[in-house]
C-alpha atoms as a PDB file:
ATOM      1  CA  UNK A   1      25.501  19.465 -73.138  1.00  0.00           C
ATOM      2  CA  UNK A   2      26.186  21.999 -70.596  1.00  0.00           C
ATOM      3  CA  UNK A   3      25.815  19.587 -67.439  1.00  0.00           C
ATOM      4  CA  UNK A   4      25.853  15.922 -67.347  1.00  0.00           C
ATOM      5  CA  UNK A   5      24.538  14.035 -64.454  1.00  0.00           C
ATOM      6  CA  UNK A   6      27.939  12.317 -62.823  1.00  0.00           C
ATOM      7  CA  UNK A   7      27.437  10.913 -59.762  1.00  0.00           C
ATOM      8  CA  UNK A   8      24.498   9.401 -57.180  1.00  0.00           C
ATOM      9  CA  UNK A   9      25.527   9.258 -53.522  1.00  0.00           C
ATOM     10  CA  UNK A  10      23.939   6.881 -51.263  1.00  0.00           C
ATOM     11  CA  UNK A  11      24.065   6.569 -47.335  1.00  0.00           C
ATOM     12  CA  UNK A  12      23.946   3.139 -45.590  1.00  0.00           C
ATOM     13  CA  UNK A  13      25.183   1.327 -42.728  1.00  0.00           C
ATOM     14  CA  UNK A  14      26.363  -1.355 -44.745  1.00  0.00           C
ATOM     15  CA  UNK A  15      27.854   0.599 -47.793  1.00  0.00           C
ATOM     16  CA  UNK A  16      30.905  -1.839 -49.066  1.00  0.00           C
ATOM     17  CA  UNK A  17      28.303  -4.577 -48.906  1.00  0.00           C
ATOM     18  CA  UNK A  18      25.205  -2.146 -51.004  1.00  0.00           C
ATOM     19  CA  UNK A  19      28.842  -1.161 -53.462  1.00  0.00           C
ATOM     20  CA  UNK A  20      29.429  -5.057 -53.840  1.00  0.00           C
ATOM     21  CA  UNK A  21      26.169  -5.743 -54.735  1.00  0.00           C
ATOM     22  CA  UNK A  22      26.003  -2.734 -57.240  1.00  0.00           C
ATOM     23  CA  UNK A  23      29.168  -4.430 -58.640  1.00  0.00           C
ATOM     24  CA  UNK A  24      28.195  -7.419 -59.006  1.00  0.00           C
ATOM     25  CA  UNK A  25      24.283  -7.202 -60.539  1.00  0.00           C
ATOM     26  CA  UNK A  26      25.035  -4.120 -62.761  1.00  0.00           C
ATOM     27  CA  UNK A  27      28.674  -4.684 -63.124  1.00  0.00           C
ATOM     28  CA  UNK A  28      29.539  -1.108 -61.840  1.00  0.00           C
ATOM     29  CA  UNK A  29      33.373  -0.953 -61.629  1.00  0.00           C
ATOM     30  CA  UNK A  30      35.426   0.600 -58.684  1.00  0.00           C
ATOM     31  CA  UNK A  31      38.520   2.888 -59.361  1.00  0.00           C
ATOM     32  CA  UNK A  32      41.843   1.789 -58.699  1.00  0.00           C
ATOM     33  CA  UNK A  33      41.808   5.422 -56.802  1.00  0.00           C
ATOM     34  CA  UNK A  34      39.496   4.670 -54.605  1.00  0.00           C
ATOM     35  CA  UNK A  35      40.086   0.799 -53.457  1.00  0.00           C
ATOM     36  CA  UNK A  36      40.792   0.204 -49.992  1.00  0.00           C
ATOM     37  CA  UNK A  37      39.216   3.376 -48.905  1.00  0.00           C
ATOM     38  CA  UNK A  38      35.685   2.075 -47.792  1.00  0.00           C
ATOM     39  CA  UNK A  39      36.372   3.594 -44.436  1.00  0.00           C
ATOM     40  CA  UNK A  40      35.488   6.949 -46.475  1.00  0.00           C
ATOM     41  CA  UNK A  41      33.193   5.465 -48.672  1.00  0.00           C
ATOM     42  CA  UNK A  42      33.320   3.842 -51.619  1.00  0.00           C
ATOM     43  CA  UNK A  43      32.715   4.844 -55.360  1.00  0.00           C
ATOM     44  CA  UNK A  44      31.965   2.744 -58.171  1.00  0.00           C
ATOM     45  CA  UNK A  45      30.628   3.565 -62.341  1.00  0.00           C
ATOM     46  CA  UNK A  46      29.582   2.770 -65.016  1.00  0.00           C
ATOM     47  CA  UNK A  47      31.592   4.929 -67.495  1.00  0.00           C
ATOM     48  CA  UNK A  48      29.177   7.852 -66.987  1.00  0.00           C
ATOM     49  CA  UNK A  49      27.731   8.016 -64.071  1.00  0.00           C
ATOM     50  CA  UNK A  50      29.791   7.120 -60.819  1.00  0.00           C
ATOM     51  CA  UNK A  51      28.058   6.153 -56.913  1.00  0.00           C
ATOM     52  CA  UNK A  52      29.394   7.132 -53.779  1.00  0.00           C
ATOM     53  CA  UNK A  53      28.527   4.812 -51.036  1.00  0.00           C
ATOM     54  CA  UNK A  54      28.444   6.675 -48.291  1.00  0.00           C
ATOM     55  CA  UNK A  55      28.680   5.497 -44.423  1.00  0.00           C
ATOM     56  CA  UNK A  56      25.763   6.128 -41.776  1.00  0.00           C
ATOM     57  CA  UNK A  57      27.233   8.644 -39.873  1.00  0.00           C
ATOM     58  CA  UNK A  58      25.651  10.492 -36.980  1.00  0.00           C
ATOM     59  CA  UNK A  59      22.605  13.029 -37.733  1.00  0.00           C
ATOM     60  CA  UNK A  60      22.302  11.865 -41.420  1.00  0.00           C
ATOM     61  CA  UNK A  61      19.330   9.992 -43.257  1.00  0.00           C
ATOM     62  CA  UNK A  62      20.311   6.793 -44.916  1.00  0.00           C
ATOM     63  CA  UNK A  63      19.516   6.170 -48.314  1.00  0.00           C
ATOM     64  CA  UNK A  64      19.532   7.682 -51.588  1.00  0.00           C
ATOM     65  CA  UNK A  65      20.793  11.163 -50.806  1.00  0.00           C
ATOM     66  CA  UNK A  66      21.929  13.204 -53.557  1.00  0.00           C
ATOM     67  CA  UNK A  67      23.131  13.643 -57.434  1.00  0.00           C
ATOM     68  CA  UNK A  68      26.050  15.753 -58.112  1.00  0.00           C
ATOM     69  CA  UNK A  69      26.648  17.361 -61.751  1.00  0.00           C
ATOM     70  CA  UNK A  70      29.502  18.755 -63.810  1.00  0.00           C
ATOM     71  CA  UNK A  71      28.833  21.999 -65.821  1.00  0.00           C
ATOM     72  CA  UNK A  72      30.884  23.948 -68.482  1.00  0.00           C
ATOM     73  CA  UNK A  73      31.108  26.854 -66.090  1.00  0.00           C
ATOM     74  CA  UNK A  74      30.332  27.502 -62.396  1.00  0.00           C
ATOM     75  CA  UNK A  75      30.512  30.624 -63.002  1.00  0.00           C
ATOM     76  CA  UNK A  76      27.442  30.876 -65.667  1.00  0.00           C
ATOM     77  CA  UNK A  77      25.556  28.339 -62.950  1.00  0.00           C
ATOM     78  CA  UNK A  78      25.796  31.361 -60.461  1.00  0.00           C
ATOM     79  CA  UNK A  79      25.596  34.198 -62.979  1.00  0.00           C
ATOM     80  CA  UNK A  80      21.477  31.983 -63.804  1.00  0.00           C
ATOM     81  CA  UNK A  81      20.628  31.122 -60.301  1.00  0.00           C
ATOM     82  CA  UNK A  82      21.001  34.890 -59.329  1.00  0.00           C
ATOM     83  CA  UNK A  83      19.107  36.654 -62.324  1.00  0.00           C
ATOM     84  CA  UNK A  84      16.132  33.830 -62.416  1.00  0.00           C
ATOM     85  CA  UNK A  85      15.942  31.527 -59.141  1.00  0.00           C
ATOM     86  CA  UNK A  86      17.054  33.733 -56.325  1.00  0.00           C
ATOM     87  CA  UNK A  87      15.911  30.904 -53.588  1.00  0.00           C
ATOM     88  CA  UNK A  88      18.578  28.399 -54.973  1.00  0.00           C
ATOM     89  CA  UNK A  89      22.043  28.629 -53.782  1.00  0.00           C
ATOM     90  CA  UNK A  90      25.673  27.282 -54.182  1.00  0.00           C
ATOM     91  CA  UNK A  91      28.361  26.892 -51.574  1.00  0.00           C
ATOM     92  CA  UNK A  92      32.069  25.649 -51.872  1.00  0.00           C
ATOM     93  CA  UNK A  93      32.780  22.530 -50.759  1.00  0.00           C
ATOM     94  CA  UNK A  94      35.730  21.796 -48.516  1.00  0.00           C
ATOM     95  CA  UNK A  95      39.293  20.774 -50.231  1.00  0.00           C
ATOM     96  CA  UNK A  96      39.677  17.728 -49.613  1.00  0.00           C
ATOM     97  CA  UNK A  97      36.210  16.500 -51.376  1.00  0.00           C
ATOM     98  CA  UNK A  98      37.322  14.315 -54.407  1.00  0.00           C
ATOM     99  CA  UNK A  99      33.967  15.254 -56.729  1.00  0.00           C
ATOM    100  CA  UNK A 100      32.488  18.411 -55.971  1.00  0.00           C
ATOM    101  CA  UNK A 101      33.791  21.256 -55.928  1.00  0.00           C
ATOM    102  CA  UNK A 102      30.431  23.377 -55.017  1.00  0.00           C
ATOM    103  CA  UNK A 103      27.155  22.232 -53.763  1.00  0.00           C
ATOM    104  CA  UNK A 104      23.895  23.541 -53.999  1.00  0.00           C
ATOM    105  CA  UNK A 105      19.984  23.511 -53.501  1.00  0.00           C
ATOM    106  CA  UNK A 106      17.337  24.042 -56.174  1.00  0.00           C
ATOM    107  CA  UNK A 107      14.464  26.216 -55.284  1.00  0.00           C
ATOM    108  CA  UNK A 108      12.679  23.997 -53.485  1.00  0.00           C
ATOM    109  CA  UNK A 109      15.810  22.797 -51.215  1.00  0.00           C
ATOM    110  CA  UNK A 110      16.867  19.635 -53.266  1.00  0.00           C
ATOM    111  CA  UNK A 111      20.499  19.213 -52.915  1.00  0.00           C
ATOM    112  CA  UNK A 112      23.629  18.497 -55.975  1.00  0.00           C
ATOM    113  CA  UNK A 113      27.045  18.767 -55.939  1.00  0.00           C
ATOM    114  CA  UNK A 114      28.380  20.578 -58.757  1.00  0.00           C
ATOM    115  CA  UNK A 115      32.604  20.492 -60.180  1.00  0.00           C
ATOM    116  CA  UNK A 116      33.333  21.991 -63.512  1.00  0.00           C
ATOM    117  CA  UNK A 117      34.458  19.846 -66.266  1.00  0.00           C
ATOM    118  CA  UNK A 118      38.283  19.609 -66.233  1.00  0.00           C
ATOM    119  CA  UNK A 119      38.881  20.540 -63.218  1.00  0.00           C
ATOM    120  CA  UNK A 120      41.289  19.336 -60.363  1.00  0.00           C
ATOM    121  CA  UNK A 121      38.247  18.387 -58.286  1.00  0.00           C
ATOM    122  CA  UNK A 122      37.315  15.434 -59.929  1.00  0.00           C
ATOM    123  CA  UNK A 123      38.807  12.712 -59.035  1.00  0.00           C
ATOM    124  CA  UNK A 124      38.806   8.674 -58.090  1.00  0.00           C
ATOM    125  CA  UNK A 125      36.009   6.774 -60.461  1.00  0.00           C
ATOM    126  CA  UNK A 126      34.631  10.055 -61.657  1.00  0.00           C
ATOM    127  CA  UNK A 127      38.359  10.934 -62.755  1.00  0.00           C
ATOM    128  CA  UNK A 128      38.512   7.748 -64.536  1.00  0.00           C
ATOM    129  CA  UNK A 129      35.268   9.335 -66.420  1.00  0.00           C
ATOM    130  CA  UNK A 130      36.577  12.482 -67.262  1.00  0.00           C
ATOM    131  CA  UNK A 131      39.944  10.935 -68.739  1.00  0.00           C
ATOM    132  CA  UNK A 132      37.662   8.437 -71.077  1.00  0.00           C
ATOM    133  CA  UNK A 133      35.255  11.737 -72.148  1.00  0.00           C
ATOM    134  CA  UNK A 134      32.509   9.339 -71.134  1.00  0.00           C
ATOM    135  CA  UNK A 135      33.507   6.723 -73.619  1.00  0.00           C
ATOM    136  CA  UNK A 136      33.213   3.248 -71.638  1.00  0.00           C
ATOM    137  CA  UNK A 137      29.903   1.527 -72.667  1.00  0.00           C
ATOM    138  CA  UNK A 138      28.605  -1.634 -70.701  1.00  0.00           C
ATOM    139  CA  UNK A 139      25.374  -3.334 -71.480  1.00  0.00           C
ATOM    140  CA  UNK A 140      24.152  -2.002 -67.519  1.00  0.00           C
ATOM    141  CA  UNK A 141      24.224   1.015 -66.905  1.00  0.00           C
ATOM    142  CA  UNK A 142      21.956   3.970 -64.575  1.00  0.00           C
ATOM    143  CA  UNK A 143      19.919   6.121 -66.456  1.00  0.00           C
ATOM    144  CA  UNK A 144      17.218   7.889 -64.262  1.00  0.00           C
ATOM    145  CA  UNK A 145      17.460   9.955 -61.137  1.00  0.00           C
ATOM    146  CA  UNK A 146      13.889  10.499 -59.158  1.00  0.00           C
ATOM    147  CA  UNK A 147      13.025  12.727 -56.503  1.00  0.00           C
ATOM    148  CA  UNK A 148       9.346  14.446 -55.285  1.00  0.00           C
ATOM    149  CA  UNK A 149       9.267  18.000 -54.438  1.00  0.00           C
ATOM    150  CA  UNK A 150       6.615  20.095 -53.567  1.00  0.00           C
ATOM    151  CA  UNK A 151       6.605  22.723 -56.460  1.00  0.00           C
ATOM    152  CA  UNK A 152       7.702  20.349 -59.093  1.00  0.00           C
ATOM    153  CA  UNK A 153       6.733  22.858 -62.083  1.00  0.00           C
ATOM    154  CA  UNK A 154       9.180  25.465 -60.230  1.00  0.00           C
ATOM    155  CA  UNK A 155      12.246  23.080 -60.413  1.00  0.00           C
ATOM    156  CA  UNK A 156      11.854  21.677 -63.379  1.00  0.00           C
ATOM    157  CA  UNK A 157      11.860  24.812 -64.787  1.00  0.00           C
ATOM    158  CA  UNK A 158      14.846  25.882 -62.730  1.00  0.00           C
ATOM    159  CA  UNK A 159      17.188  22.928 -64.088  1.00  0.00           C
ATOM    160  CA  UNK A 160      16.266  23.283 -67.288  1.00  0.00           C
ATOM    161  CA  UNK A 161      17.249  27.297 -67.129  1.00  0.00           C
ATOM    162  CA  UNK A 162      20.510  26.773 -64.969  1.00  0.00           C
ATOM    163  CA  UNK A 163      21.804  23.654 -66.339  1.00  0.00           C
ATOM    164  CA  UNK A 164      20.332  23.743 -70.019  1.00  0.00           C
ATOM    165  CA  UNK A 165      18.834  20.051 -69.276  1.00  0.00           C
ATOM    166  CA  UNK A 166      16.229  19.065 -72.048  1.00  0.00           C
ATOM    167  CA  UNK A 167      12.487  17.866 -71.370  1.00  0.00           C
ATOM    168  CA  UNK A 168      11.657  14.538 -72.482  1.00  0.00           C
ATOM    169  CA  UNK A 169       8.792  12.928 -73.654  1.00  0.00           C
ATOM    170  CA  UNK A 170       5.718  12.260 -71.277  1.00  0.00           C
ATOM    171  CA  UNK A 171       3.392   9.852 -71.629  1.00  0.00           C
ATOM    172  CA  UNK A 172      -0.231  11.279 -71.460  1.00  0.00           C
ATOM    173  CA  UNK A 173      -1.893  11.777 -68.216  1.00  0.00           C
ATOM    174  CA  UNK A 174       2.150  11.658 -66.670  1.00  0.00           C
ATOM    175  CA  UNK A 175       2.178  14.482 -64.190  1.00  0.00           C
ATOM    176  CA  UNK A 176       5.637  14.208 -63.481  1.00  0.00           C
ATOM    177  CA  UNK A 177       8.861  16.333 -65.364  1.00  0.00           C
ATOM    178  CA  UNK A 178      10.991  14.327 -67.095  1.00  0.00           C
ATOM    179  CA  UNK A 179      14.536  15.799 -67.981  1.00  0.00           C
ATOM    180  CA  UNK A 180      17.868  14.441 -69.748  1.00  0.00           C
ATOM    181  CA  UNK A 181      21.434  15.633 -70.235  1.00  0.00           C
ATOM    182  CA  UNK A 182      21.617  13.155 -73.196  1.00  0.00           C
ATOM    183  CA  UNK A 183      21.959   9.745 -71.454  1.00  0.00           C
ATOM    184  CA  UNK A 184      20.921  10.393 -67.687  1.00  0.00           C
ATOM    185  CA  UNK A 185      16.776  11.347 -66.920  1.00  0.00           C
ATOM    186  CA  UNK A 186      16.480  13.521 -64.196  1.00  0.00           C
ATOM    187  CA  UNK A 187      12.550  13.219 -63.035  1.00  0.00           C
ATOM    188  CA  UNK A 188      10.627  15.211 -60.886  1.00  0.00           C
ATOM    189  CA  UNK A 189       7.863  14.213 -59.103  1.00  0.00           C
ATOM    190  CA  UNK A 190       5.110  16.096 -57.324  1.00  0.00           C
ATOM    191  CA  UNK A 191       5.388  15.780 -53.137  1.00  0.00           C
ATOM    192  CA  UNK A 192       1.757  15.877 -51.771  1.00  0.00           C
ATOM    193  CA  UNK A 193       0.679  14.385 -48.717  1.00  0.00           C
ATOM    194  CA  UNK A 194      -2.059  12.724 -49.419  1.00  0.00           C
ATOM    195  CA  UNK A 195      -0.166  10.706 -52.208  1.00  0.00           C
ATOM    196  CA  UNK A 196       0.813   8.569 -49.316  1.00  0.00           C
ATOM    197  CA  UNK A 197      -2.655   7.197 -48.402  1.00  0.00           C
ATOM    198  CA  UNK A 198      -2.079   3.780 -46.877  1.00  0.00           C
ATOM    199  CA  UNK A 199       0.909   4.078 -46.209  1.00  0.00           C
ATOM    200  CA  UNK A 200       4.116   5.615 -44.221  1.00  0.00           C
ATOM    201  CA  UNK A 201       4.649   8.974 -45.392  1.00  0.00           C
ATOM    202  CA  UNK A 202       7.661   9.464 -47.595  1.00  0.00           C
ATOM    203  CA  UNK A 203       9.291  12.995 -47.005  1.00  0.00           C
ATOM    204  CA  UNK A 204      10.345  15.059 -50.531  1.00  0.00           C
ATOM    205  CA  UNK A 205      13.695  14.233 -51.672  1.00  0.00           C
ATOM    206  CA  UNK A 206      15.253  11.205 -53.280  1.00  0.00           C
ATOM    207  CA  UNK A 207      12.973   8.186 -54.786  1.00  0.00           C
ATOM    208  CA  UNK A 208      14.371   6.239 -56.812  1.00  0.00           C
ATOM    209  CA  UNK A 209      16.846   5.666 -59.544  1.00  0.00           C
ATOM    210  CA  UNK A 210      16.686   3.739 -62.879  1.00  0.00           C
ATOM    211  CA  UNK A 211      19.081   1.273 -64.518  1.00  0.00           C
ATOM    212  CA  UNK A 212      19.135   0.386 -68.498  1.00  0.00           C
ATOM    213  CA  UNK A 213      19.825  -3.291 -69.233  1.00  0.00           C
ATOM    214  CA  UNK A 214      19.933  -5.291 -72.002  1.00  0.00           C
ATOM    215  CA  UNK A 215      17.586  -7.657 -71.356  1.00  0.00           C
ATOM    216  CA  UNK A 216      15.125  -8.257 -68.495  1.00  0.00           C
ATOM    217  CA  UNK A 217      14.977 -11.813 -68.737  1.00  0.00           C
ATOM    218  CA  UNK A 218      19.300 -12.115 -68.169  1.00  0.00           C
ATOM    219  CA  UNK A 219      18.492  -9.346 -65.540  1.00  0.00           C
ATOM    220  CA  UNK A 220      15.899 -11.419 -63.474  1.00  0.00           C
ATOM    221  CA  UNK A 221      17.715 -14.539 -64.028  1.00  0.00           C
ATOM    222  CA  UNK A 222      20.913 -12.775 -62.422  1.00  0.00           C
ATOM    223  CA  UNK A 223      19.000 -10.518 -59.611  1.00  0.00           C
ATOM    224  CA  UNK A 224      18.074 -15.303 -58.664  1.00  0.00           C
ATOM    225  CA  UNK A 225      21.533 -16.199 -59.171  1.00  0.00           C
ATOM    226  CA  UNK A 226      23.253 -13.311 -57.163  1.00  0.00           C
ATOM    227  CA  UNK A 227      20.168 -14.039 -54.332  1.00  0.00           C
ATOM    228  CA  UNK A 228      20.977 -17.409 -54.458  1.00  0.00           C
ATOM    229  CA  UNK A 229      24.863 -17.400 -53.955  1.00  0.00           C
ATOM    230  CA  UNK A 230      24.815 -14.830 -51.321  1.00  0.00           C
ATOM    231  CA  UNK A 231      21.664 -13.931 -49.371  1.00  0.00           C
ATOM    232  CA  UNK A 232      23.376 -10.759 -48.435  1.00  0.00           C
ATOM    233  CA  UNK A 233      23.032  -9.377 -51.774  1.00  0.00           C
ATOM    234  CA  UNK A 234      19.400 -10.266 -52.435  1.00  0.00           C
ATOM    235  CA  UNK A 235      17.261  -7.833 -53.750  1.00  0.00           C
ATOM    236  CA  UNK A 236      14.389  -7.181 -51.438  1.00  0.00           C
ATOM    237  CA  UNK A 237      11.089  -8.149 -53.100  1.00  0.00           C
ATOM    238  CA  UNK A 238       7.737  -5.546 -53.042  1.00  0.00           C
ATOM    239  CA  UNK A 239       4.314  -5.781 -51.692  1.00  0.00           C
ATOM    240  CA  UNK A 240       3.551  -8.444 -49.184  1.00  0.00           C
ATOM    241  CA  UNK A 241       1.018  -6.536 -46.838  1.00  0.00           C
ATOM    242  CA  UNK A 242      -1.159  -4.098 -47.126  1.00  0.00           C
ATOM    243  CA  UNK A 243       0.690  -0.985 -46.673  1.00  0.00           C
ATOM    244  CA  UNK A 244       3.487  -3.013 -48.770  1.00  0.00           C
ATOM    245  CA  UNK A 245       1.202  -3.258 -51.844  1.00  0.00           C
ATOM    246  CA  UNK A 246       0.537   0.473 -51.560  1.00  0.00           C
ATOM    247  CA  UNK A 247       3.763   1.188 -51.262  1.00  0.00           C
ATOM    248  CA  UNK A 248       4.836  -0.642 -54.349  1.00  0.00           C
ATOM    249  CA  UNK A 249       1.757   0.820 -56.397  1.00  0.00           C
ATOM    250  CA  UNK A 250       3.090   4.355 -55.703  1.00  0.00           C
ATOM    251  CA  UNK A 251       6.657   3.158 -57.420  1.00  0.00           C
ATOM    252  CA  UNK A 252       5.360   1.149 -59.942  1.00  0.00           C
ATOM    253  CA  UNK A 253       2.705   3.587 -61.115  1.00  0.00           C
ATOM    254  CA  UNK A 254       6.241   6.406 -61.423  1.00  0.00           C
ATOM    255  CA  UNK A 255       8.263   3.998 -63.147  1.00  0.00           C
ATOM    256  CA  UNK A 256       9.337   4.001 -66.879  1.00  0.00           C
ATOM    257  CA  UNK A 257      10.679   0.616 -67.007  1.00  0.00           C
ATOM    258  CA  UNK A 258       9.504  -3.079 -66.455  1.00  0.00           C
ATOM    259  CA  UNK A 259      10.685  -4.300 -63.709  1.00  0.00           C
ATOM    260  CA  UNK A 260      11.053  -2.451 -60.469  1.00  0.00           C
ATOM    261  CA  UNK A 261      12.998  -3.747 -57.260  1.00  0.00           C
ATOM    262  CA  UNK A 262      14.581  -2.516 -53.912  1.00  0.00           C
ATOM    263  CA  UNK A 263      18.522  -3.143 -53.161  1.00  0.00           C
ATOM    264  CA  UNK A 264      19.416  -5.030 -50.114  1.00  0.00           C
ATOM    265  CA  UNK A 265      19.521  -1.142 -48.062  1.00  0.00           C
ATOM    266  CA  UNK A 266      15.516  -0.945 -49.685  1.00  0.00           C
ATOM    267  CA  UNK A 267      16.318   2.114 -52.373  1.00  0.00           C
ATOM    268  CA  UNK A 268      14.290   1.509 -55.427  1.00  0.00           C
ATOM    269  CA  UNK A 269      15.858   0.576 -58.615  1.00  0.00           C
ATOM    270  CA  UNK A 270      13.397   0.919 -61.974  1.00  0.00           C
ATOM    271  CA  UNK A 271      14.632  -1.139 -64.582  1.00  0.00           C
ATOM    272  CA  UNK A 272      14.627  -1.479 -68.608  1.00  0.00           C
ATOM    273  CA  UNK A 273      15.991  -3.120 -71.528  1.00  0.00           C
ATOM    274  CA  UNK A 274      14.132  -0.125 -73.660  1.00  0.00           C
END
């Protein structure tokens, strides 16, 4: 494939504790590059796809933030954004960031980093990729990026021109865009207001990301266990109230797998063993 989804950055005020827990339920491992540098963050992956926890700094959102990419050629990347989707952009990144070279916005402002495959800005866990040409397998692993936007046809269409990523299958009736560099779904999902009946309004951007497993049951027995031994890396349960039930209707109703639950930071994980 051209591009291939490599990284999901999240922002929290408690990120070595959300990277434990990552660690520990979907046995994510950290790079020997980047231990002991949690006062920058810390990264951990699954072979594929690495996760930046990021700290709560000043004037930032916490949460799910942002997916980053690597491509055969920044160059082409530019060379399609200018002749097709003049409203998206690129910008370099500064020097000293380990992952990205570039970042950018799609046309409807959704931000990625972007580094070119075999390059010197790739480093730390998603170094540790690159050198095994995405050859680790583990039983857990992520497999699905969401985000709503408000012109959902446009970008769809706009990652699938720029970055050559395939559409998948939809099930009938599913109004969302589901995309896939091979392993990793990329889905797009339409931002309207009055989707949020009920409930707090969500803005677009970042919804929710998806983990394979290989079995529910060991899944759920382990989200107990982990609960159980630490209460600091329980998984926060859905629905409870009113607004909470709406709330966890909206996710459910957008998620592919069979299981869906919240970290302890509240970001919503869709799991399946399909």
């Amino acid at each position: 494939m051209f591009a291939q989804i490599n990284h999901i950055a999240m922002i929290s005020q408690q990120n070595t504790l959300l990277q434990r827990y990552y660690q520990s339920l979907f046995g994510l491992q950290a790079s020997e590059n980047t231990r002991g540098k949690f006062v920058f963050g810390g990264a951990a992956g699954d072979g594929t796809v690495g996760f930046n926890f990021l700290p709560h700094r000043d004037g930032y959102v916490g949460g799910l933030d942002h997916f980053g990419m690597v491509v055969d050629s920044i160059e082409a990347v530019e060379d399609r954004m200018k002749s097709a989707h003049p409203n998206a952009s690129i910008v370099k990144r500064p020097s000293e960031r380990p992952f990205a070279a570039y970042s950018g916005n799609d046309p409807d402002g959704n931000v990625f980093d972007l580094a070119q495959k075999n390059s010197n800005n790739l480093d730390g866990v998603h170094r540790d990729h690159a050198d095994q040409d995405y050859s680790r397998q583990q039983s857990r692993y992520a497999n699905r990026y969401a985000m709503r936007t408000p012109n959902p046809d446009e970008v769809a269409q706009f990652y699938a021109d720029v970055f050559e990523l395939q559409p998948a299958n939809r099930k009938e009736g599913d109004e969302n865009h589901h995309l896939t560099d091979g392993r990793m779904t990329l889905t797009i999902m339409p931002w309207r207001i009055e989707k949020f009946l009920g409930m707090s309004i969500k803005r677009p951007g970042p919804d929710h990301i998806g983990f394979k497993v290989e079995d529910l049951d060991a899944f759920k027995a382990d989200v107990q266990e982990l609960a159980e031994w630490n209460t600091f890396f329980a998984s926060r349960p859905l629905g409870g109230s009113k607004e909470a039930e709406v709330r966890k209707k909206l996710f459910t109703d957008n998620a592919l797998g069979g299981y869906q639950i919240a970290d302890p930071d509240g970001n919503w994980i869709d799991i399946t063993d399909e």
